[in-house]
Protein backbone atom coordinates (compact mmCIF):
# COMPACT_ATOMS: atom_id res chain seq x y z
CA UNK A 1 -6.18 -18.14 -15.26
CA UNK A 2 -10.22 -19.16 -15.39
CA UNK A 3 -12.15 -16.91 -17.47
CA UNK A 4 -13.36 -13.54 -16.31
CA UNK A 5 -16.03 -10.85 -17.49
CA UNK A 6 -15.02 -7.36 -18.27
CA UNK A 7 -17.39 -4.55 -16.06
CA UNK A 8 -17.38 -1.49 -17.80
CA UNK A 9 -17.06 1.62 -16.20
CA UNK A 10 -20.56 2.67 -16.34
CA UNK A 11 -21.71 -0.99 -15.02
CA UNK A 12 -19.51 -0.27 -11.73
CA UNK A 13 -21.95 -2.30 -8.81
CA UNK A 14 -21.75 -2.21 -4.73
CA UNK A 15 -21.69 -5.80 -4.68
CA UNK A 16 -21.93 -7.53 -1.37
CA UNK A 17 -23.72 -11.00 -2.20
CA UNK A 18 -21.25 -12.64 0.53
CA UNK A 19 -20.86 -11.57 3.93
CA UNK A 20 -22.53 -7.93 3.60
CA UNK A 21 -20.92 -6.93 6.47
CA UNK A 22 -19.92 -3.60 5.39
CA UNK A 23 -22.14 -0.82 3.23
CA UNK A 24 -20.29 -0.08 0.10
CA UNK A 25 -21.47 2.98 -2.22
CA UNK A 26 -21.31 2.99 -5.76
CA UNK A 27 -17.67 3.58 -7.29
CA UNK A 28 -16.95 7.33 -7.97
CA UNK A 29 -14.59 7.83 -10.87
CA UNK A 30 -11.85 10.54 -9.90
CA UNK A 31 -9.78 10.84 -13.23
CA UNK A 32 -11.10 11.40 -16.72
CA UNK A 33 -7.35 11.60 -18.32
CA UNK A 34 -6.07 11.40 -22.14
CA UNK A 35 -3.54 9.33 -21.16
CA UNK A 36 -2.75 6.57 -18.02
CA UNK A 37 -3.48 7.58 -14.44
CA UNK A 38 -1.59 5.39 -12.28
CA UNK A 39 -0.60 5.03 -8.91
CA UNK A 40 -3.34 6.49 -6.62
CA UNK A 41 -3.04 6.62 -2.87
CA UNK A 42 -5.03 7.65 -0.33
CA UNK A 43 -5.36 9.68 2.98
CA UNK A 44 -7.58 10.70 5.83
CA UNK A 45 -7.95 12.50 8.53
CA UNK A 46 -11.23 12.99 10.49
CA UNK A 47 -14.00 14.06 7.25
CA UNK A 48 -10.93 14.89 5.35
CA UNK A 49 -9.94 13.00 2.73
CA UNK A 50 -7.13 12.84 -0.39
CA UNK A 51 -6.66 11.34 -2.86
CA UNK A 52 -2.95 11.15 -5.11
CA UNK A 53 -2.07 9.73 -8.32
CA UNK A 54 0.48 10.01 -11.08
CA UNK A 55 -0.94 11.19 -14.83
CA UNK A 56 0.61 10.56 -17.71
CA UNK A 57 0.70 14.24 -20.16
CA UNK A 58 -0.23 12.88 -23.82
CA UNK A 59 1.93 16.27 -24.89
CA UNK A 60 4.95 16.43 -23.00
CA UNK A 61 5.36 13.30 -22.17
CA UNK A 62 5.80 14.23 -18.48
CA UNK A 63 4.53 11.74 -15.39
CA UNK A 64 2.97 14.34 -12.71
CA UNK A 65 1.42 14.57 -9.65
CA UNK A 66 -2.34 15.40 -8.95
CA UNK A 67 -4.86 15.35 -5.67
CA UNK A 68 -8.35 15.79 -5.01
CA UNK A 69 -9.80 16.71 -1.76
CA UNK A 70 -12.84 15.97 0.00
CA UNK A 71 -13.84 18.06 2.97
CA UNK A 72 -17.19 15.42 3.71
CA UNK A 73 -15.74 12.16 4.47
CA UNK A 74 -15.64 11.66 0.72
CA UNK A 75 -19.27 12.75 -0.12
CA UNK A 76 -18.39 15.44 -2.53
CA UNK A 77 -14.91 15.97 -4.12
CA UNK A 78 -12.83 18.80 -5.45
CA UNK A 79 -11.92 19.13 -8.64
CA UNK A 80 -8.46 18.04 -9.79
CA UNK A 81 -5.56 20.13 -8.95
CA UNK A 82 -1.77 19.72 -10.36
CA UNK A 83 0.55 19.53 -7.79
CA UNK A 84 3.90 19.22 -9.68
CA UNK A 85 4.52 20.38 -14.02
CA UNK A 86 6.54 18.46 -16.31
CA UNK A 87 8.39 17.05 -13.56
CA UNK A 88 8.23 13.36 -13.80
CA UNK A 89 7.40 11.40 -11.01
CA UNK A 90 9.37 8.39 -11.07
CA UNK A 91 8.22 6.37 -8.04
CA UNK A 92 4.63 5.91 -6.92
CA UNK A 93 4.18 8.97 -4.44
CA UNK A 94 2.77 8.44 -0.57
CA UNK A 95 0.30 11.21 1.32
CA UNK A 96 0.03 11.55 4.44
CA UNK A 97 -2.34 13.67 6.50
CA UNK A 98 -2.35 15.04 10.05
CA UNK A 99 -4.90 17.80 11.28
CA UNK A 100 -4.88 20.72 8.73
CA UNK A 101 -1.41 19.52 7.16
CA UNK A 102 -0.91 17.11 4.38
CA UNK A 103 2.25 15.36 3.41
CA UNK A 104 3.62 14.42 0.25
CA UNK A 105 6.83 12.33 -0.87
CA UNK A 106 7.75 11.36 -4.29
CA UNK A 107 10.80 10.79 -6.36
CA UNK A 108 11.81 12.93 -9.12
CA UNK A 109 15.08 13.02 -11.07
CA UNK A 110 16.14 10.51 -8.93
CA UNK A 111 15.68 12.43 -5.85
CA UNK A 112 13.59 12.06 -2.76
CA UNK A 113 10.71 15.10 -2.85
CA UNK A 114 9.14 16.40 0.26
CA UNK A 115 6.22 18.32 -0.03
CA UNK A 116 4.00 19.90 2.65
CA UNK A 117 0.65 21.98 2.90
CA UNK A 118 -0.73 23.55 6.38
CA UNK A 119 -4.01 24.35 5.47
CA UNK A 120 -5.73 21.26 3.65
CA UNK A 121 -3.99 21.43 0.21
CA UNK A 122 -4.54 24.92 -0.19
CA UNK A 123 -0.22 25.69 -1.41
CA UNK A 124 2.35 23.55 -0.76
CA UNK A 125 6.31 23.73 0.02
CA UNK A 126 9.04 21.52 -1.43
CA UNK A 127 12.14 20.06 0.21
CA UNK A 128 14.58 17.86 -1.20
CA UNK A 129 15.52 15.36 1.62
CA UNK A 130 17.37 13.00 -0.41
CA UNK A 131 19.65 13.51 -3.35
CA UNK A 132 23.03 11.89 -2.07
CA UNK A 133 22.50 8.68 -4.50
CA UNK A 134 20.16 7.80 -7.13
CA UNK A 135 16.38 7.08 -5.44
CA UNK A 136 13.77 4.43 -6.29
CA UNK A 137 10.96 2.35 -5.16
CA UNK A 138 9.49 2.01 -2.45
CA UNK A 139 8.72 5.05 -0.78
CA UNK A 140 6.34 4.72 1.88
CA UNK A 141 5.13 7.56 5.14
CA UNK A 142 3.54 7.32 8.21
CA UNK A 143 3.09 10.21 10.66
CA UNK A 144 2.51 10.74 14.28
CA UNK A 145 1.42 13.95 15.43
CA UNK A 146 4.44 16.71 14.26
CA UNK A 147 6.96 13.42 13.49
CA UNK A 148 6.93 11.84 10.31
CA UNK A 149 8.78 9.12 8.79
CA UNK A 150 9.74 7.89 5.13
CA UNK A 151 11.10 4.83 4.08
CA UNK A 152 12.36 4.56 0.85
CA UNK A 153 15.19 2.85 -1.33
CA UNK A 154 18.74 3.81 -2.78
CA UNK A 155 21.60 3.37 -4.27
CA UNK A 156 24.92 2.79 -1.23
CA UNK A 157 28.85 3.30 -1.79
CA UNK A 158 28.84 0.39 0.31
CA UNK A 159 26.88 -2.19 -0.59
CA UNK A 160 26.37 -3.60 -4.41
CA UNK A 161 22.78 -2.82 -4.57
CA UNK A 162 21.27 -0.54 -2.64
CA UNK A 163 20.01 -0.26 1.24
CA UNK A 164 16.24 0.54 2.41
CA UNK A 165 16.69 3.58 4.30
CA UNK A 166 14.80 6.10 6.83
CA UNK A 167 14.62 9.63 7.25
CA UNK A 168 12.13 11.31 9.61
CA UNK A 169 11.43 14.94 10.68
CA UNK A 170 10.40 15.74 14.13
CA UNK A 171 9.12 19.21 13.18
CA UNK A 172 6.49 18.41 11.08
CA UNK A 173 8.81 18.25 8.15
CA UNK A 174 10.49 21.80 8.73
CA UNK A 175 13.71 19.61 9.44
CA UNK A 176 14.48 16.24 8.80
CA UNK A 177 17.59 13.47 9.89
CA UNK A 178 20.12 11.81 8.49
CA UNK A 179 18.96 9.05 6.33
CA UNK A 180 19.44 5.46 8.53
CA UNK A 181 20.41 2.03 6.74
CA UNK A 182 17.71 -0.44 7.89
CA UNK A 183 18.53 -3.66 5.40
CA UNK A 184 19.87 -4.19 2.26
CA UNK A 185 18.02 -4.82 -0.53
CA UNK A 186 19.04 -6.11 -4.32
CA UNK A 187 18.26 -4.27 -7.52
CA UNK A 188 17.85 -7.66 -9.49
CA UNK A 189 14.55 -8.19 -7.94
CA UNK A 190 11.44 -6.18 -7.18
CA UNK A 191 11.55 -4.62 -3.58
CA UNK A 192 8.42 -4.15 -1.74
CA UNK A 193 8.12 -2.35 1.70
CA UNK A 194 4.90 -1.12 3.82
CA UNK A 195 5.19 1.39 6.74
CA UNK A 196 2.94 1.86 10.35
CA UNK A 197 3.18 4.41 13.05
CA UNK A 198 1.52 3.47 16.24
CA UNK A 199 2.54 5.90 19.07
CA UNK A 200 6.56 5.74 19.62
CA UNK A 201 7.15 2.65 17.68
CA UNK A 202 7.43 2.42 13.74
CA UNK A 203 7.11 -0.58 12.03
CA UNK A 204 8.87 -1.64 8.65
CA UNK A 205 8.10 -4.86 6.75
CA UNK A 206 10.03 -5.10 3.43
CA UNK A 207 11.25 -7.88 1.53
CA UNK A 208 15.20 -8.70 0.50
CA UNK A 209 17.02 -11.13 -1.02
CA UNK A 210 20.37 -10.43 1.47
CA UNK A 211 20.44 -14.14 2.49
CA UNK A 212 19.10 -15.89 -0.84
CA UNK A 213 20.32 -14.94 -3.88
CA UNK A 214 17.01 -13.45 -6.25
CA UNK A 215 14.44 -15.16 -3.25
CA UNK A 216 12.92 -12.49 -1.54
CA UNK A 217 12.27 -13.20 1.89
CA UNK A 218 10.25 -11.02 4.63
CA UNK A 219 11.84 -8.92 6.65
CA UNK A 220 10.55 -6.85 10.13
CA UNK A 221 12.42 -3.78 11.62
CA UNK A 222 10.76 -1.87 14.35
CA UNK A 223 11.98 1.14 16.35
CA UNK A 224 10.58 1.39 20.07
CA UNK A 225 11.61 5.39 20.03
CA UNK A 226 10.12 7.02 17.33
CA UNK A 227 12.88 5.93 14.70
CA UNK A 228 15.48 7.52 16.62
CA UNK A 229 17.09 3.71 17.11
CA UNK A 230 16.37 0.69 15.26
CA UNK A 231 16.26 -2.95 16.21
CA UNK A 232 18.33 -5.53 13.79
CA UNK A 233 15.99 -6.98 10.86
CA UNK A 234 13.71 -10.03 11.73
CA UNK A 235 13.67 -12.82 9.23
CA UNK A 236 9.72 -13.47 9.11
CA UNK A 237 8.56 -15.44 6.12
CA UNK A 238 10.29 -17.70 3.22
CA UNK A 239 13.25 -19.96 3.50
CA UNK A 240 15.09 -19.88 6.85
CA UNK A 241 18.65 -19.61 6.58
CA UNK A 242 21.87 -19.66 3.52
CA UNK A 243 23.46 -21.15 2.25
CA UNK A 244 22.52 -18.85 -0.71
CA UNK A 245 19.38 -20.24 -3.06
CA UNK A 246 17.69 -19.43 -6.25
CA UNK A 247 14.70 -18.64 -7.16
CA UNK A 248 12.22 -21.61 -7.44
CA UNK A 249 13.06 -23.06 -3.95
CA UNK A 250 10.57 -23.67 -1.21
CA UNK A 251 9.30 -22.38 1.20
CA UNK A 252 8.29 -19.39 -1.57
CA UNK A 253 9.41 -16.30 -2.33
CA UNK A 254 7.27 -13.86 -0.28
CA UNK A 255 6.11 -9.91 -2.10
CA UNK A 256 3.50 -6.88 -0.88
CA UNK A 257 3.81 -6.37 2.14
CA UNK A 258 1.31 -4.32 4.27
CA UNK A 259 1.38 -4.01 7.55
CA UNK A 260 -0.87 -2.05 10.31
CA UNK A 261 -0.18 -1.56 14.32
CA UNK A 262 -2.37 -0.55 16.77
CA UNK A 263 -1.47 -0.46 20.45
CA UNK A 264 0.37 -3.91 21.38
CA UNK A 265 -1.10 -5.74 18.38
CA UNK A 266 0.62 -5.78 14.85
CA UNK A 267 -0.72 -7.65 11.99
CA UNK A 268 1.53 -7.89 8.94
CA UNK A 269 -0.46 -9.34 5.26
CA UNK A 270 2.06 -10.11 2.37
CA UNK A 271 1.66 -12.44 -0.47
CA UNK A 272 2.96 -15.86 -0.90
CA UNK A 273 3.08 -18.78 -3.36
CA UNK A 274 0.44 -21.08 -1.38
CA UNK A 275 -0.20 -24.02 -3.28
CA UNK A 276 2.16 -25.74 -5.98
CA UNK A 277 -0.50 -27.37 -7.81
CA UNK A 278 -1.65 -24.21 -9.60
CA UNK A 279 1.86 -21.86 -8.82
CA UNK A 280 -0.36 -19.17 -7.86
CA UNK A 281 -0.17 -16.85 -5.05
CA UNK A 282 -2.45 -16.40 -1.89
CA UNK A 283 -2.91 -13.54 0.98
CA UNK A 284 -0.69 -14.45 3.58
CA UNK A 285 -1.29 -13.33 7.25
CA UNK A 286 0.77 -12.90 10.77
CA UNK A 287 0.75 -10.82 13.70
CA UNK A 288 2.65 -9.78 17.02
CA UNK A 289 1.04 -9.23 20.14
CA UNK A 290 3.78 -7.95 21.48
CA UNK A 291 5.07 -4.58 19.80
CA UNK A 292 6.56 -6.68 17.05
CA UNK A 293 9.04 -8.53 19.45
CA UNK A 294 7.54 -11.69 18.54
CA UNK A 295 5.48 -13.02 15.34
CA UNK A 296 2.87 -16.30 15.05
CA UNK A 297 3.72 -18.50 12.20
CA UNK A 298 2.57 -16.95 8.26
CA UNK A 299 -0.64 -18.37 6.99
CA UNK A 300 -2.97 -18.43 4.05
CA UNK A 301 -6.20 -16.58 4.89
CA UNK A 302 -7.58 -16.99 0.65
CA UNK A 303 -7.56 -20.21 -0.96
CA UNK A 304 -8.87 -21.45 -4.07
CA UNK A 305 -12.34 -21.97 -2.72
CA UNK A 306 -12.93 -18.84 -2.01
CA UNK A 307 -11.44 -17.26 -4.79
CA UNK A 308 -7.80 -16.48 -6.19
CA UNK A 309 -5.90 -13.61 -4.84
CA UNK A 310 -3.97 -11.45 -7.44
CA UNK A 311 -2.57 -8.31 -5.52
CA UNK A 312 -2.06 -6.25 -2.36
CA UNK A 313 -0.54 -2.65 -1.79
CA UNK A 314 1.26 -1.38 0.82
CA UNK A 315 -1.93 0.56 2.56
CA UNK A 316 -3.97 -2.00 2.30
CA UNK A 317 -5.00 -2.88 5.98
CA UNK A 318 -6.87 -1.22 8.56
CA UNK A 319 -7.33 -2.04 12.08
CA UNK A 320 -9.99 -0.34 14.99
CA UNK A 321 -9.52 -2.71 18.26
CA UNK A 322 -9.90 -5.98 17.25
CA UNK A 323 -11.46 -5.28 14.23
CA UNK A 324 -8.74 -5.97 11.13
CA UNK A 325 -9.38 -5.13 7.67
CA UNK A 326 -7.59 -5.90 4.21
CA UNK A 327 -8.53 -5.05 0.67
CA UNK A 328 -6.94 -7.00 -2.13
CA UNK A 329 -7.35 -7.52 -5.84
CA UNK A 330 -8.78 -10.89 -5.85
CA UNK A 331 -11.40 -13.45 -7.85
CA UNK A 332 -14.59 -14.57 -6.54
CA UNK A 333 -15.95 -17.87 -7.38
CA UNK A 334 -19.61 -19.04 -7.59
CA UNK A 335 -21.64 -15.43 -8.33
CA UNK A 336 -25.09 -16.59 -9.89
CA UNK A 337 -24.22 -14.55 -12.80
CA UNK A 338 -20.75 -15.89 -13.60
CA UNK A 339 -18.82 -18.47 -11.68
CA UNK A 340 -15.34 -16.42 -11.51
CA UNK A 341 -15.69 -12.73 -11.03
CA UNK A 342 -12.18 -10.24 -10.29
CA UNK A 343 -12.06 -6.74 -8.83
CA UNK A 344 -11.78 -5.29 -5.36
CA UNK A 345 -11.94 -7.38 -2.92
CA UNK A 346 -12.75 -7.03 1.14
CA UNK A 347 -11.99 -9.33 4.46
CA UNK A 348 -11.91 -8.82 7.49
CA UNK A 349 -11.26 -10.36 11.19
CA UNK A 350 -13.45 -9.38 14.66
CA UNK A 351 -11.20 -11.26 16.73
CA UNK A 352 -7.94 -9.48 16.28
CA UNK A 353 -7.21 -11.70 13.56
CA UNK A 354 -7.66 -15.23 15.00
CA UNK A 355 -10.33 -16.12 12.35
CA UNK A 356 -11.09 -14.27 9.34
CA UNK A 357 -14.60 -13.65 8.04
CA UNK A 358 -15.73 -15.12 4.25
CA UNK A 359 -14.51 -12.40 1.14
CA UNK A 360 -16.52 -10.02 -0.25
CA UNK A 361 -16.44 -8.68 -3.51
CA UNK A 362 -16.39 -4.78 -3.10
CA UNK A 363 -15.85 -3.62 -6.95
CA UNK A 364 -16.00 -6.26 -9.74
CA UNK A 365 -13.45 -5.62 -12.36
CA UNK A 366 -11.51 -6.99 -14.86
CA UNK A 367 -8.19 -5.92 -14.31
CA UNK A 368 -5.54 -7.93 -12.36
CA UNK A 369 -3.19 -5.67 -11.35
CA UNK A 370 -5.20 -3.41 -9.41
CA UNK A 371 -4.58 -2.96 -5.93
CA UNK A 372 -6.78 -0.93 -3.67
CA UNK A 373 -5.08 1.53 -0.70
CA UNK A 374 -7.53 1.55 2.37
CA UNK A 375 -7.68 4.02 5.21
CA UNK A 376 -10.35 4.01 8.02
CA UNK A 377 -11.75 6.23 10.36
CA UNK A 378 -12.72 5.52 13.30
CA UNK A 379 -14.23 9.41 13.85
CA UNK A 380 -16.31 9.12 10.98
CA UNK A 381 -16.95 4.94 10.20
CA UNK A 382 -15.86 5.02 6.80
CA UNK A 383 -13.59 2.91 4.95
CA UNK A 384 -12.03 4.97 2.25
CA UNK A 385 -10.18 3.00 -0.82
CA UNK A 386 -8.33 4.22 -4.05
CA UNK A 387 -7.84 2.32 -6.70
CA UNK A 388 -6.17 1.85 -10.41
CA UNK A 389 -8.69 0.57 -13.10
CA UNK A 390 -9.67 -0.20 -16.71
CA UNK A 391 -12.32 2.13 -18.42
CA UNK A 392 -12.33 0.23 -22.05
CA UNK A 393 -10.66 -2.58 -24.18
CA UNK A 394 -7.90 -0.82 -24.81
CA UNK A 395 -6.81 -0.97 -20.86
CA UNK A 396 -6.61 2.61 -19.94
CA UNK A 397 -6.28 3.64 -16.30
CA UNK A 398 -8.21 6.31 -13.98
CA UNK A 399 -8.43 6.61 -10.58
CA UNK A 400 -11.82 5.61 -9.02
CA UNK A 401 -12.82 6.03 -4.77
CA UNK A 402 -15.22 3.69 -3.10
CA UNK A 403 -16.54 4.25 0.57
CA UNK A 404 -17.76 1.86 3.21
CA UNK A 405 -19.34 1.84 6.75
């Protein structure tokens, strides 16, 4: 990889030298642990905002839960409040918010965790939805007024591996279904899946290896009534049909998905192995016009020229009409300062995501593996992202929050 600089915390800049299309405010650091804070996710409704992430407890040893609130559209912030003790959190943990009630699932001890709170974080329930078979990642929620769906992975009597399954309440979580099969899915490999609710349908992008042995290919499932019914898994990206391959066959494997509906229009990002010269991967991008029923060819929208891509979460995109958004880890090229430059990075489409609009460099920082969740709110104008980074040399992670407009 081409050489980078390391921004310290305290040099954190709104940096928007190409394409200042969006506002961005300075950085706002939301954890000031002992120990690792990891996988932060974000939600929003109206000038509410939350933010999750797992902490590490230097004494215990324990992985738990934590949240802050903002009742501003992120102006001001609560202070942190523990949500779960000496539990563990296994999995990365998805919120949800709707009105006054936020929604929480997580895996701990191998089970799936539901928790709920009716009036902005204030308490909380708990409901074990899932403890049939042993539980891992993904785990990934949408919801739609009092319906709410999770997606997550597990272990199956009948299969080898393991099947990506759905459970969803239509009660706002007082009672929830049977859990559904929707695709298998291998342990050998890492298993990647992204979730959107847009009125009745529910969309699903994950990737499997089912057809090719350790090559993960990407996979669409959609149900047109609210996850009551699901339609058989579309084949969308990577190598077309068995007999069964291995890993360094091409087309490439495909990973991190994130997908986003809105209306008719549903626009699916993942990442892909776009050029063989340098083996490294690029943002890939498709949509459907048509509820999901059909998909336009996968695509490269980053390239070497305008800078490397390194990593994408599942809430990653955001769409408002045909206005598309995506935020990615990434690397910059030609900044006055430094000719390669990594952190958060921004793009977006005003065309419904015909053409897509030059990168811009949201956060600068030096570590690769973060990857930014995004909400927006159309109510308010803000773009609200969480994100994973380093705070010294010794690669410790907090939680930081960035807003845009």
């Amino acid at each position: 990889m081409k050489s980078r600089i390391l921004m310290a915390v305290g040099s954190f800049l709104c940096l928007s030298l190409w394409a200042p299309a969006q506002t961005w405010e300075s950085a706002r650091r939301m954890t000031y642990s002992t120990r690792d804070s990891v996988d932060s996710d974000i939600a929003a409704n109206g000038t509410k905002v939350y933010v999750l992430w797992a902490e590490d407890d230097p004494v215990s040893g324990y992985r738990d839960l934590f949240y802050r609130l903002s009742t501003n559209a992120g102006a001001t912030w609560s202070t942190a409040k523990k949500l779960t003790f000496q539990q563990f959190v296994f999995s990365p943990a998805a919120i949800a918010a709707s009105s006054s009630t936020v929604h929480i699932v997580c895996v701990q001890q191998g089970k799936l965790v539901y928790r709920k709170s009716t009036d902005n974080g204030g308490t909380w329930s708990k409901k074990w939805i899932y403890s049939n078979s042993h539980v891992g990642e993904p785990v990934e929620m949408g919801v739609n007024g009092n319906t709410i769906q999770v997606v997550f992975r597990a272990e199956s009597e009948t299969w080898p591996y393991g099947f990506l399954y759905n459970k969803r309440s239509t009660d706002n979580g007082v009672t929830w279904s049977a859990a559904k099969p929707l695709v298998p899915v291998s342990y050998n490999v890492r298993t990647s899946c992204s979730l959107a609710v847009s009125g009745k349908y529910v969309h699903v992008a994950c990737v499997s290896d089912i057809l090719h042995l350790n090559h993960l290919d990407m996979y669409y499932l959609r149900s047109t009534d609210y996850g009551a019914t699901w339609k058989a898994p579309l084949q969308v990206a990577s190598v077309g049909q068995p007999p069964v391959k291995v890993m360094d066959d091409s087309p490439y494997p495909t990973s991190d998905p994130s997908i986003i509906a809105s209306g008719a229009y549903v626009h699916l990002f993942y990442a892909c192995m776009g050029s063989y010269q340098y083996w490294t991967d690029e943002l890939f991008y498709m949509r459907s016009t048509d509820y999901g029923l059909s998909w336009s060819p996968g695509a490269p929208i980053t390239n070497e020229i305008q800078g490397y891509f390194c990593g994408l979460s599942a809430k990653a995109a955001a769409v408002s009409g045909s206005k598309v958004s995506v935020a990615y880890c990434g690397i910059l090229e030609d900044y006055p300062w430094d000719p390669y430059i990594g952190g958060v990075v921004f793009k977006k489409s005003t065309d419904g995501g015909l053409s897509w609009e030059w990168p811009e460099l949201v956060i600068p920082n030096e570590d690769q593996d973060l990857t930014p969740s995004m909400v927006y709110v159309p109510a308010t104008g803000y773009f609200h992202l969480a994100f994973d980074g380093w705070v010294d040399d010794y690669h410790q992670n907090e939680v930081f929050y960035i807003r845009g407009k």
